[in-house]
C-alpha atoms as a PDB file:
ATOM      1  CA  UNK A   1     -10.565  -9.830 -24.281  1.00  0.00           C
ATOM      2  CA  UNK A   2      -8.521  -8.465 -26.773  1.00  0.00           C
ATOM      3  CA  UNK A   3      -8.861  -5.493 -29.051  1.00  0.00           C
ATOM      4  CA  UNK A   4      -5.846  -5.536 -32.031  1.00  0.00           C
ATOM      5  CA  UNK A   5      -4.579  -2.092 -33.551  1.00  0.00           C
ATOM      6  CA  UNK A   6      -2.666  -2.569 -36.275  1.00  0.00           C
ATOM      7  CA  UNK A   7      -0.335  -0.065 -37.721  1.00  0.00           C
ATOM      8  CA  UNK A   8       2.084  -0.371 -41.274  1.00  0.00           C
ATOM      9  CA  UNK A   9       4.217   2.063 -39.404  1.00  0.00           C
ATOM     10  CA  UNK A  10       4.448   4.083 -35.964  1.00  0.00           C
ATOM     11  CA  UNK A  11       6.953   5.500 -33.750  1.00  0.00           C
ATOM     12  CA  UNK A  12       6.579   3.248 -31.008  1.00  0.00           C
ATOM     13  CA  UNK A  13       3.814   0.936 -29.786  1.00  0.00           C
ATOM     14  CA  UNK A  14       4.584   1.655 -26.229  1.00  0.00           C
ATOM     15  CA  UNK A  15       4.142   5.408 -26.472  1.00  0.00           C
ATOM     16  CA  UNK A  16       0.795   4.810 -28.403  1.00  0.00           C
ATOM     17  CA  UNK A  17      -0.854   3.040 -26.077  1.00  0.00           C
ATOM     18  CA  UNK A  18       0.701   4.319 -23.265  1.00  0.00           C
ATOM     19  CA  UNK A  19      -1.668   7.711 -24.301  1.00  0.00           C
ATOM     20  CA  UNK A  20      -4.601   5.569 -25.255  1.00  0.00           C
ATOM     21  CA  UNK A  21      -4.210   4.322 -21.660  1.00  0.00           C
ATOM     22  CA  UNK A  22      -4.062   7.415 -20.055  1.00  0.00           C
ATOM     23  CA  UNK A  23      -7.472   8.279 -21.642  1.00  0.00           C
ATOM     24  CA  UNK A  24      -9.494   5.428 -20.799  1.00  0.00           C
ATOM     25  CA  UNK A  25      -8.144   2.618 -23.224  1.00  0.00           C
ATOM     26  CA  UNK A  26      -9.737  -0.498 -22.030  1.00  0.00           C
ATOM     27  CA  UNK A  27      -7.571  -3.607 -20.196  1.00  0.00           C
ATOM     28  CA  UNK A  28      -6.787  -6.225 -23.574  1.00  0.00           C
ATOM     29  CA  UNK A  29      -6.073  -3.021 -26.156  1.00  0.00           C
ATOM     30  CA  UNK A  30      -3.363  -4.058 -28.065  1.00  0.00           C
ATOM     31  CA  UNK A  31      -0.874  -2.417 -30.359  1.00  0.00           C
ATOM     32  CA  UNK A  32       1.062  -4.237 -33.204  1.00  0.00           C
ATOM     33  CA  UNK A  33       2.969  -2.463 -36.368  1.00  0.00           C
ATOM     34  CA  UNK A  34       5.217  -3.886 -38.919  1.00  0.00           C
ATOM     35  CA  UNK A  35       7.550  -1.352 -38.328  1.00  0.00           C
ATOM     36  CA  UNK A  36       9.015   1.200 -35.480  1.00  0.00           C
ATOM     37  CA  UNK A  37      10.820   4.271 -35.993  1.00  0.00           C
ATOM     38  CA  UNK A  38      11.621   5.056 -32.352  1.00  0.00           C
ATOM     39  CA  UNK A  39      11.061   1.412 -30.770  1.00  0.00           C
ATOM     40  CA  UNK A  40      12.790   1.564 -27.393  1.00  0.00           C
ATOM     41  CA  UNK A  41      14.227  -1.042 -24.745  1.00  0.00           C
ATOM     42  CA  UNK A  42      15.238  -0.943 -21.629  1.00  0.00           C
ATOM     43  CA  UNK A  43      17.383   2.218 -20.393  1.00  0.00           C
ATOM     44  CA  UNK A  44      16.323   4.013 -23.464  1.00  0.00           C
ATOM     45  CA  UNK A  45      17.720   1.539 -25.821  1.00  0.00           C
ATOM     46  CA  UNK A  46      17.043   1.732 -29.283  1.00  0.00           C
ATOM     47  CA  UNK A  47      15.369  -1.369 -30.731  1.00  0.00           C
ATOM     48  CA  UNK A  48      15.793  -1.634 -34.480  1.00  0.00           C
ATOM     49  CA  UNK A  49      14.240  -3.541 -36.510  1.00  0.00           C
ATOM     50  CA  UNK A  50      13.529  -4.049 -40.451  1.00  0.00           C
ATOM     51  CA  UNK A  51       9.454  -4.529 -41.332  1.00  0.00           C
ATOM     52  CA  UNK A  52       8.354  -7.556 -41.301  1.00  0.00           C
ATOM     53  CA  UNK A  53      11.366  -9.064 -39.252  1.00  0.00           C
ATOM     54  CA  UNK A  54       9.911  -9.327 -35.831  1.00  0.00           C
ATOM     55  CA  UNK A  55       6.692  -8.965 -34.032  1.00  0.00           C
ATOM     56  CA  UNK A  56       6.467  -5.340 -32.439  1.00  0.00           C
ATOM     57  CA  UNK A  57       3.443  -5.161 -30.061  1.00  0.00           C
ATOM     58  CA  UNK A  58       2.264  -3.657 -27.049  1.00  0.00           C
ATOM     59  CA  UNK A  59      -0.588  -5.018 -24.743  1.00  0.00           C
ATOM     60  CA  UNK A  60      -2.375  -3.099 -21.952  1.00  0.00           C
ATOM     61  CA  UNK A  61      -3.289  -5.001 -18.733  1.00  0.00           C
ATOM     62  CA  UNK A  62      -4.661  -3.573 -15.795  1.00  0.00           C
ATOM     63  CA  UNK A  63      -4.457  -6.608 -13.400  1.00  0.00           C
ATOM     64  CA  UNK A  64      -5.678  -6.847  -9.935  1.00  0.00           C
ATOM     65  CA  UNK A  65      -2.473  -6.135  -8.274  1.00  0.00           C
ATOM     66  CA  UNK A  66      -0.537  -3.747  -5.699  1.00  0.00           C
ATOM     67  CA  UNK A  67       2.195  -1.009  -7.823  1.00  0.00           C
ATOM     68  CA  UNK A  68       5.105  -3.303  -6.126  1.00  0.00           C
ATOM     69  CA  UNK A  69       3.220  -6.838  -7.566  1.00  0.00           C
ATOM     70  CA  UNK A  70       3.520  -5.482 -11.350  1.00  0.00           C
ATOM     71  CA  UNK A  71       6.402  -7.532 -12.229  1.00  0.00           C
ATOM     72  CA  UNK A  72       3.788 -10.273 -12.298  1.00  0.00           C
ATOM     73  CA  UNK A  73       1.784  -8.866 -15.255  1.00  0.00           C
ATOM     74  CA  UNK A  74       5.547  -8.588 -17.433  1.00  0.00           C
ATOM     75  CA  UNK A  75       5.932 -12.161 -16.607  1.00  0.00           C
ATOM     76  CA  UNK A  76       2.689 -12.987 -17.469  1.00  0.00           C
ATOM     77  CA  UNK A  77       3.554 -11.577 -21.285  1.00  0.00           C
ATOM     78  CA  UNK A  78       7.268 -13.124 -20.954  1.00  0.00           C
ATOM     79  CA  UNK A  79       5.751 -17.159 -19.925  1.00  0.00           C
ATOM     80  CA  UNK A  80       2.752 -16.265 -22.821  1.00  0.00           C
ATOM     81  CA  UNK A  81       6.034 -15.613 -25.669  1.00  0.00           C
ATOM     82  CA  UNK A  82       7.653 -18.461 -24.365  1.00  0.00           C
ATOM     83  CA  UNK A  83       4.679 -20.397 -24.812  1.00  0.00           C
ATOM     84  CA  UNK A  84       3.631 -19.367 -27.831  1.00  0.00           C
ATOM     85  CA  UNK A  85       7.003 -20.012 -29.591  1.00  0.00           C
ATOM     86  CA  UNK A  86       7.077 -23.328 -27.963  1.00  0.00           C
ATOM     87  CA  UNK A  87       4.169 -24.187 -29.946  1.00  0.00           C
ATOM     88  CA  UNK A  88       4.502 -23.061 -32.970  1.00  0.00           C
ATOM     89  CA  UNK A  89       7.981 -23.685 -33.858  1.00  0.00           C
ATOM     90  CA  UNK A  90       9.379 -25.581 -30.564  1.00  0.00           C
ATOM     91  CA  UNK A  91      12.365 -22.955 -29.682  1.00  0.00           C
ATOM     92  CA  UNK A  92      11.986 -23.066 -25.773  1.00  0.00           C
ATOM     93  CA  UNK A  93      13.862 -19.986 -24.583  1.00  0.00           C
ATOM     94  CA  UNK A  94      15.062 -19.432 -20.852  1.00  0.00           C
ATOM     95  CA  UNK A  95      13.611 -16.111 -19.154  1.00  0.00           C
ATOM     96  CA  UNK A  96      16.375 -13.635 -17.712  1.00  0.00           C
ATOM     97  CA  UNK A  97      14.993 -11.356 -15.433  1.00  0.00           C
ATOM     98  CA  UNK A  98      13.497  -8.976 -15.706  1.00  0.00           C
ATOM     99  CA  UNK A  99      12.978  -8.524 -19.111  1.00  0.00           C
ATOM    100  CA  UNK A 100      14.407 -10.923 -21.927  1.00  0.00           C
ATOM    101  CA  UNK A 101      14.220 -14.146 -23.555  1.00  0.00           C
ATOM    102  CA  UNK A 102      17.046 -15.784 -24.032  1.00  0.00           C
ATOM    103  CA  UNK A 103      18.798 -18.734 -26.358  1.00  0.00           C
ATOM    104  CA  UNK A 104      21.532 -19.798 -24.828  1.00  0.00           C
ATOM    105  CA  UNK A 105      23.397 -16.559 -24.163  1.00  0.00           C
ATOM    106  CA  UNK A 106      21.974 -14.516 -27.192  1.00  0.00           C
ATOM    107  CA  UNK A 107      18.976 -12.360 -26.760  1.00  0.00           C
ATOM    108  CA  UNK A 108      15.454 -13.727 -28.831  1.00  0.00           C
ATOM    109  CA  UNK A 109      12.895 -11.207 -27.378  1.00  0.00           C
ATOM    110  CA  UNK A 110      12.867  -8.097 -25.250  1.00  0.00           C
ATOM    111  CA  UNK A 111      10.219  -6.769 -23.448  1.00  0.00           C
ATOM    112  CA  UNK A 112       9.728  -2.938 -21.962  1.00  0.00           C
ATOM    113  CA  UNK A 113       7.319  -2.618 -19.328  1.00  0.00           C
ATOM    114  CA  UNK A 114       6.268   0.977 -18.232  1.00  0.00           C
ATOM    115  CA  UNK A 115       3.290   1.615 -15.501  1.00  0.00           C
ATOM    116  CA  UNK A 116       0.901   3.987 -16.465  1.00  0.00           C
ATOM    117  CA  UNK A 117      -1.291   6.593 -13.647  1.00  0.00           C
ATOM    118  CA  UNK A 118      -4.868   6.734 -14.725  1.00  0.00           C
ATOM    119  CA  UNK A 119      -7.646   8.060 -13.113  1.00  0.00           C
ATOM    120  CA  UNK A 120      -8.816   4.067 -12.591  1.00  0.00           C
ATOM    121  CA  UNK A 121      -5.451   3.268 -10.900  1.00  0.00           C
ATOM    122  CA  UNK A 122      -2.525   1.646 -12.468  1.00  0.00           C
ATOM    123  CA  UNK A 123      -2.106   0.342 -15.500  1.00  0.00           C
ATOM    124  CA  UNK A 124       0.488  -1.726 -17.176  1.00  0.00           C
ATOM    125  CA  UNK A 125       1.908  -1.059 -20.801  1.00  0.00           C
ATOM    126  CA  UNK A 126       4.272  -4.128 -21.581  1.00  0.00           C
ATOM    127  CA  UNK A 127       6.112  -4.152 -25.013  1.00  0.00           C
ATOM    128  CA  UNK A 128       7.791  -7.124 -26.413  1.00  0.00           C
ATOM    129  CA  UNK A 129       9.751  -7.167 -29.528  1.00  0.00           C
ATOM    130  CA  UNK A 130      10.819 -10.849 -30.796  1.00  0.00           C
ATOM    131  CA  UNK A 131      13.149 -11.408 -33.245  1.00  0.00           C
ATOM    132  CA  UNK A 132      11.447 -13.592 -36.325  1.00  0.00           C
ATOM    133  CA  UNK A 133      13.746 -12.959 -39.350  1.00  0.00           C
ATOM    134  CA  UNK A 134      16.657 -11.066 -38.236  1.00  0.00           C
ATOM    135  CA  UNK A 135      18.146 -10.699 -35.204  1.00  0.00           C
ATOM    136  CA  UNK A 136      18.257  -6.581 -35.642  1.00  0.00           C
ATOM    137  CA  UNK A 137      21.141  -4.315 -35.128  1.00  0.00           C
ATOM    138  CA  UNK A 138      20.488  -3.159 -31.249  1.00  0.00           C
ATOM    139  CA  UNK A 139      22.667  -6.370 -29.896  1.00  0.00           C
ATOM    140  CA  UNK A 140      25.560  -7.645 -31.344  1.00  0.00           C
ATOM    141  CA  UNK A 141      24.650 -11.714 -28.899  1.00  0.00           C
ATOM    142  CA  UNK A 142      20.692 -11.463 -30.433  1.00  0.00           C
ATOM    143  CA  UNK A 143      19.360 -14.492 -32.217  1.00  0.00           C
ATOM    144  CA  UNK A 144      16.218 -14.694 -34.087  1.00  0.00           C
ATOM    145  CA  UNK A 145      13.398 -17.695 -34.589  1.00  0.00           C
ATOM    146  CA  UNK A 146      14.954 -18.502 -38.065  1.00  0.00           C
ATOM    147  CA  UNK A 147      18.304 -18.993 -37.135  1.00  0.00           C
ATOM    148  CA  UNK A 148      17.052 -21.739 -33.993  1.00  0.00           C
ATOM    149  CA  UNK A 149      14.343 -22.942 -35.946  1.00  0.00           C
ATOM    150  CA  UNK A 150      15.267 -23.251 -39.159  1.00  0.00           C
ATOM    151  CA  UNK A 151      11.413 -21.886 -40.093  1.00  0.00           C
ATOM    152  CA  UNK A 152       9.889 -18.707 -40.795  1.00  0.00           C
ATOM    153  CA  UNK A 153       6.762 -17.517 -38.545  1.00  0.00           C
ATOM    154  CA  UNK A 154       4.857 -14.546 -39.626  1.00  0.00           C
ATOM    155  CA  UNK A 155       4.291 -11.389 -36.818  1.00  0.00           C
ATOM    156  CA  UNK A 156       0.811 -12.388 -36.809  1.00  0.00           C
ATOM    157  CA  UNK A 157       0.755 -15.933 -36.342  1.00  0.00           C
ATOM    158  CA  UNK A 158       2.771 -15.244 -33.006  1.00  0.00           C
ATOM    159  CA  UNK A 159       0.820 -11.811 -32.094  1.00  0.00           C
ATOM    160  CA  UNK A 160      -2.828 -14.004 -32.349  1.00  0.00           C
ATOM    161  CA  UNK A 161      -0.820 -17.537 -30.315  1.00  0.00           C
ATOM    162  CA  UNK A 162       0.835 -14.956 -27.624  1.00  0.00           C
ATOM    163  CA  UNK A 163      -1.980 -13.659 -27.071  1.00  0.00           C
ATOM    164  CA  UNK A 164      -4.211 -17.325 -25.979  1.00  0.00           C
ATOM    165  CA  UNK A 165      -1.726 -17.665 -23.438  1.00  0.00           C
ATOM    166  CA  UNK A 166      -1.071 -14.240 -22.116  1.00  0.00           C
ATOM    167  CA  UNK A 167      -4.818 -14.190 -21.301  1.00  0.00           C
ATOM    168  CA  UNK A 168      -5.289 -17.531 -19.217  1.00  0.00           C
ATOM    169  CA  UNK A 169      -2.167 -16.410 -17.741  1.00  0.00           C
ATOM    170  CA  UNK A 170      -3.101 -12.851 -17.063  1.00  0.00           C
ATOM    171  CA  UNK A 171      -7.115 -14.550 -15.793  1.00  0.00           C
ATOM    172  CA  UNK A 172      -5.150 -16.438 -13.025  1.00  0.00           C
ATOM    173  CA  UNK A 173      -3.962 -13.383 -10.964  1.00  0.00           C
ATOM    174  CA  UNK A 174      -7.216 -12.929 -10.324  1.00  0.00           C
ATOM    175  CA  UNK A 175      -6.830 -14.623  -6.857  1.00  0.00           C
ATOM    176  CA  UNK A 176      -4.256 -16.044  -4.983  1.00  0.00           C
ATOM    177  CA  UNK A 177      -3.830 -19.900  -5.633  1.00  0.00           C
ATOM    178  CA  UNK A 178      -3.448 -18.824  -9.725  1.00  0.00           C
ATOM    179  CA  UNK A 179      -1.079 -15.758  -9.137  1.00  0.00           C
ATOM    180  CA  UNK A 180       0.948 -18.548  -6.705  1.00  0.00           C
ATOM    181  CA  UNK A 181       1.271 -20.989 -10.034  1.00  0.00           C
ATOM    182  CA  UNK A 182       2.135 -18.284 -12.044  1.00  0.00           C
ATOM    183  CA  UNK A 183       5.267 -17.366 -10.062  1.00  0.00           C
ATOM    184  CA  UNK A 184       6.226 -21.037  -9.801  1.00  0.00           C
ATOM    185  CA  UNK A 185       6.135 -21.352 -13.575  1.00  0.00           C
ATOM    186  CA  UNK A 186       7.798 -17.983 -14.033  1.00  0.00           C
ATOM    187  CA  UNK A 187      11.240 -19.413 -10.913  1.00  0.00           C
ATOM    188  CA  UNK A 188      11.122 -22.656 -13.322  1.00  0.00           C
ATOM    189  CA  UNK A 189      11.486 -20.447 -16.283  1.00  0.00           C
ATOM    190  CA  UNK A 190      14.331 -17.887 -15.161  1.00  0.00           C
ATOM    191  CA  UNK A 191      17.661 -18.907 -16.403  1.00  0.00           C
ATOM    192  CA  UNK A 192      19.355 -16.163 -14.017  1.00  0.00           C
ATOM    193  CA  UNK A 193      18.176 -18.179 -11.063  1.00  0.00           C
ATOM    194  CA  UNK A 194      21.200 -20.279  -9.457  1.00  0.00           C
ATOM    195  CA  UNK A 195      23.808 -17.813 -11.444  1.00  0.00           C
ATOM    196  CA  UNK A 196      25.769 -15.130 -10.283  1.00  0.00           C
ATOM    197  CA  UNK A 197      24.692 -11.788 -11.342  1.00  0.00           C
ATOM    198  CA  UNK A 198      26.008  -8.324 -11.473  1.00  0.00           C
ATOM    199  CA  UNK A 199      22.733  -5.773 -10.774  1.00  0.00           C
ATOM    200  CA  UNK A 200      23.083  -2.139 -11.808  1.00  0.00           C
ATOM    201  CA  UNK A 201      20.432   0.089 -10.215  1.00  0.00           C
ATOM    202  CA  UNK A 202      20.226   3.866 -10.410  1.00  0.00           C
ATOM    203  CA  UNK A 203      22.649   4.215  -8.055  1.00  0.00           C
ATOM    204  CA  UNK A 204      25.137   1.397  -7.029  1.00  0.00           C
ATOM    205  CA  UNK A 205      26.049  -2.159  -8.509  1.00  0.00           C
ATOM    206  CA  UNK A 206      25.726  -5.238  -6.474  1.00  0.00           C
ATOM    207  CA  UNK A 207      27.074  -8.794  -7.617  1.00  0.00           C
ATOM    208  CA  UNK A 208      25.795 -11.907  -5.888  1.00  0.00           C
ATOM    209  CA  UNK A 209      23.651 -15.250  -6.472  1.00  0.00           C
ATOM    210  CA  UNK A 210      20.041 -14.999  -7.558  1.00  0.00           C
ATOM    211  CA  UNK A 211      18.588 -17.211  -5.626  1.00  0.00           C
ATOM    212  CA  UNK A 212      14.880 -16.320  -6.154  1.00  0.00           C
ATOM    213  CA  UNK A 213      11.774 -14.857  -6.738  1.00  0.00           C
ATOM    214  CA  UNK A 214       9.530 -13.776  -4.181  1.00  0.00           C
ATOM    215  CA  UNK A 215       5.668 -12.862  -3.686  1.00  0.00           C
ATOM    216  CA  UNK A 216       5.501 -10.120  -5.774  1.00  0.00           C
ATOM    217  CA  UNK A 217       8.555 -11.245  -8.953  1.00  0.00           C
ATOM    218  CA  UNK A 218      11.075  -9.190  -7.344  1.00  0.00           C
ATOM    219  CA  UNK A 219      14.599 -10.879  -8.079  1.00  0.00           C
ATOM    220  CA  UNK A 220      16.381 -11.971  -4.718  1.00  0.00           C
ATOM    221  CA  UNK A 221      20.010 -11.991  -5.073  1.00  0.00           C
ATOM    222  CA  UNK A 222      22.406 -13.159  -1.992  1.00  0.00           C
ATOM    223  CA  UNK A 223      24.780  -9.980  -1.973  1.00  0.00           C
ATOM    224  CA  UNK A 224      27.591 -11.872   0.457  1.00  0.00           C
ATOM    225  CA  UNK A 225      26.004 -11.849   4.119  1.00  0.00           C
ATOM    226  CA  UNK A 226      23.088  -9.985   2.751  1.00  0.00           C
ATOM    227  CA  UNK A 227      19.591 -10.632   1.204  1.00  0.00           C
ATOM    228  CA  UNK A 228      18.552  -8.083  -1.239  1.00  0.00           C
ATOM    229  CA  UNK A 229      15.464  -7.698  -3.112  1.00  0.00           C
ATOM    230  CA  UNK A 230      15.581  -6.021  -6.481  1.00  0.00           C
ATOM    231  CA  UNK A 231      11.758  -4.929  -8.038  1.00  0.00           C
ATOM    232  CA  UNK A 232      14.209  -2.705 -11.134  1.00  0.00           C
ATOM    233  CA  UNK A 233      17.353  -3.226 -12.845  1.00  0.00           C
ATOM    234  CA  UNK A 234      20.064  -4.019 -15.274  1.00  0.00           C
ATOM    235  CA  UNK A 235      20.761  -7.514 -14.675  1.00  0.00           C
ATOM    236  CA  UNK A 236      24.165  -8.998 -16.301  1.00  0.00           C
ATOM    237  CA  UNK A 237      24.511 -12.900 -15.839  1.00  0.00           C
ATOM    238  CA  UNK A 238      28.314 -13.165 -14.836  1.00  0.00           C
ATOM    239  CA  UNK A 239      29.506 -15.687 -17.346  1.00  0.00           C
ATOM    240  CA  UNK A 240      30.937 -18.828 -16.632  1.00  0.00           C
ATOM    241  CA  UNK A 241      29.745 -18.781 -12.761  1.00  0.00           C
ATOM    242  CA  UNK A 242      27.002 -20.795 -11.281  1.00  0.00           C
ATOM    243  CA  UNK A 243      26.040 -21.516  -7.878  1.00  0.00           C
END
């Protein structure tokens, strides 16, 4: 299902495809360059990286699911990294929601996830950056493959692994029993489960215990006598405290 684009250089994968989608680009395009010279995280972070250091990509899905259920397409991408780096060098990183992979404490991939209106209905633009060689300049706790591996894996051995298991991944929310195991894997595979967190939103911070995921990926974080459901947000795992 998968059509590659591959660029030496471009300003950001993301924004590329983001347009392509916007026009018609069909579900499985995918966007991969060497190099970035606006690559962006989360909160319009800049993500810096030197060619050749890390795989850049982008991949378009447009998955069966409500605009509140997309969380479920980013973890689809986040499980398929985790997978894929499993297997070809056996690094095994925890998830923290809702949008890195983590060693440890220190960051190993990033994804940015951004929903895109097109005339078919939603679509879903998720970027992932993983740190191969160096562990970039962005984030002074990042780690790379190299320095937990001990072995060097080229952007496109990972891009062409991620991508076999992003897609069984991304074929089983295509009904209900299959989107079901894909949340269980993806509560098995969050680290910020059973911690406490601090959760910045657009407008107020809330610290409590994530104790969840539900139907749709949303973290669910036990705020003192309340339940609250998060579906966006800058999540900070409060060191040193578990449930």
């Amino acid at each position: 299902m998968w059509r590659i684009e591959h660029f030496d250089q471009i300003d950001s994968t993301n924004t590329w495809l983001g347009e392509k989608a916007r026009h018609g680009a069909a579900e499985g395009t995918v966007a991969y360059a060497d190099f970035q010279t606006a690559g962006r995280g989360r909160l319009d972070r800049v993500w810096e990286a030197t060619p050749g250091s890390s795989l850049l990509c982008s991949i378009l899905l447009r998955p069966p699911l409500g605009e509140g259920e997309l969380q479920l397409a980013v973890a689809c991408v986040a499980l398929g990294a985790r997978a894929a780096l499993v297997r070809l060098c056996g690094v095994r990183p925890d998830l923290k929601w809702p949008n890195d992979l983590m060693v440890g404490e220190k960051k190993l991939a990033g994804l940015l996830a951004e929903v895109v209106v097109t005339s078919d209905g939603f679509a879903m633009v998720v970027g992932l950056g993983v740190n191969l060689k160096s562990s970039g300049s962005s984030d002074e706790r990042a780690t790379n493959v190299l320095a937990e591996a001990g072995v060097t894996i080229t952007p496109r051995a990972l891009l062409d692994i991620l991508l076999e298991e992003v897609e069984w991944r991304r074929r089983a929310l295509e009904n209900g029993e299959g989107t079901m195991r894909l949340r269980e894997e993806y509560e098995r595979s969050l680290a910020t489960l059973g911690r406490v967190v601090r959760v910045q939103t657009h407008d107020d911070v809330f610290v409590g215990e994530a104790i969840g995921v539900d139907h749709a990926g949303r973290l669910v974080v036990q705020v003192g006598a309340t339940r609250r459901t998060f579906d966006a947000g800058d999540v900070v795992h409060v060191r040193g405290e578990t449930s």
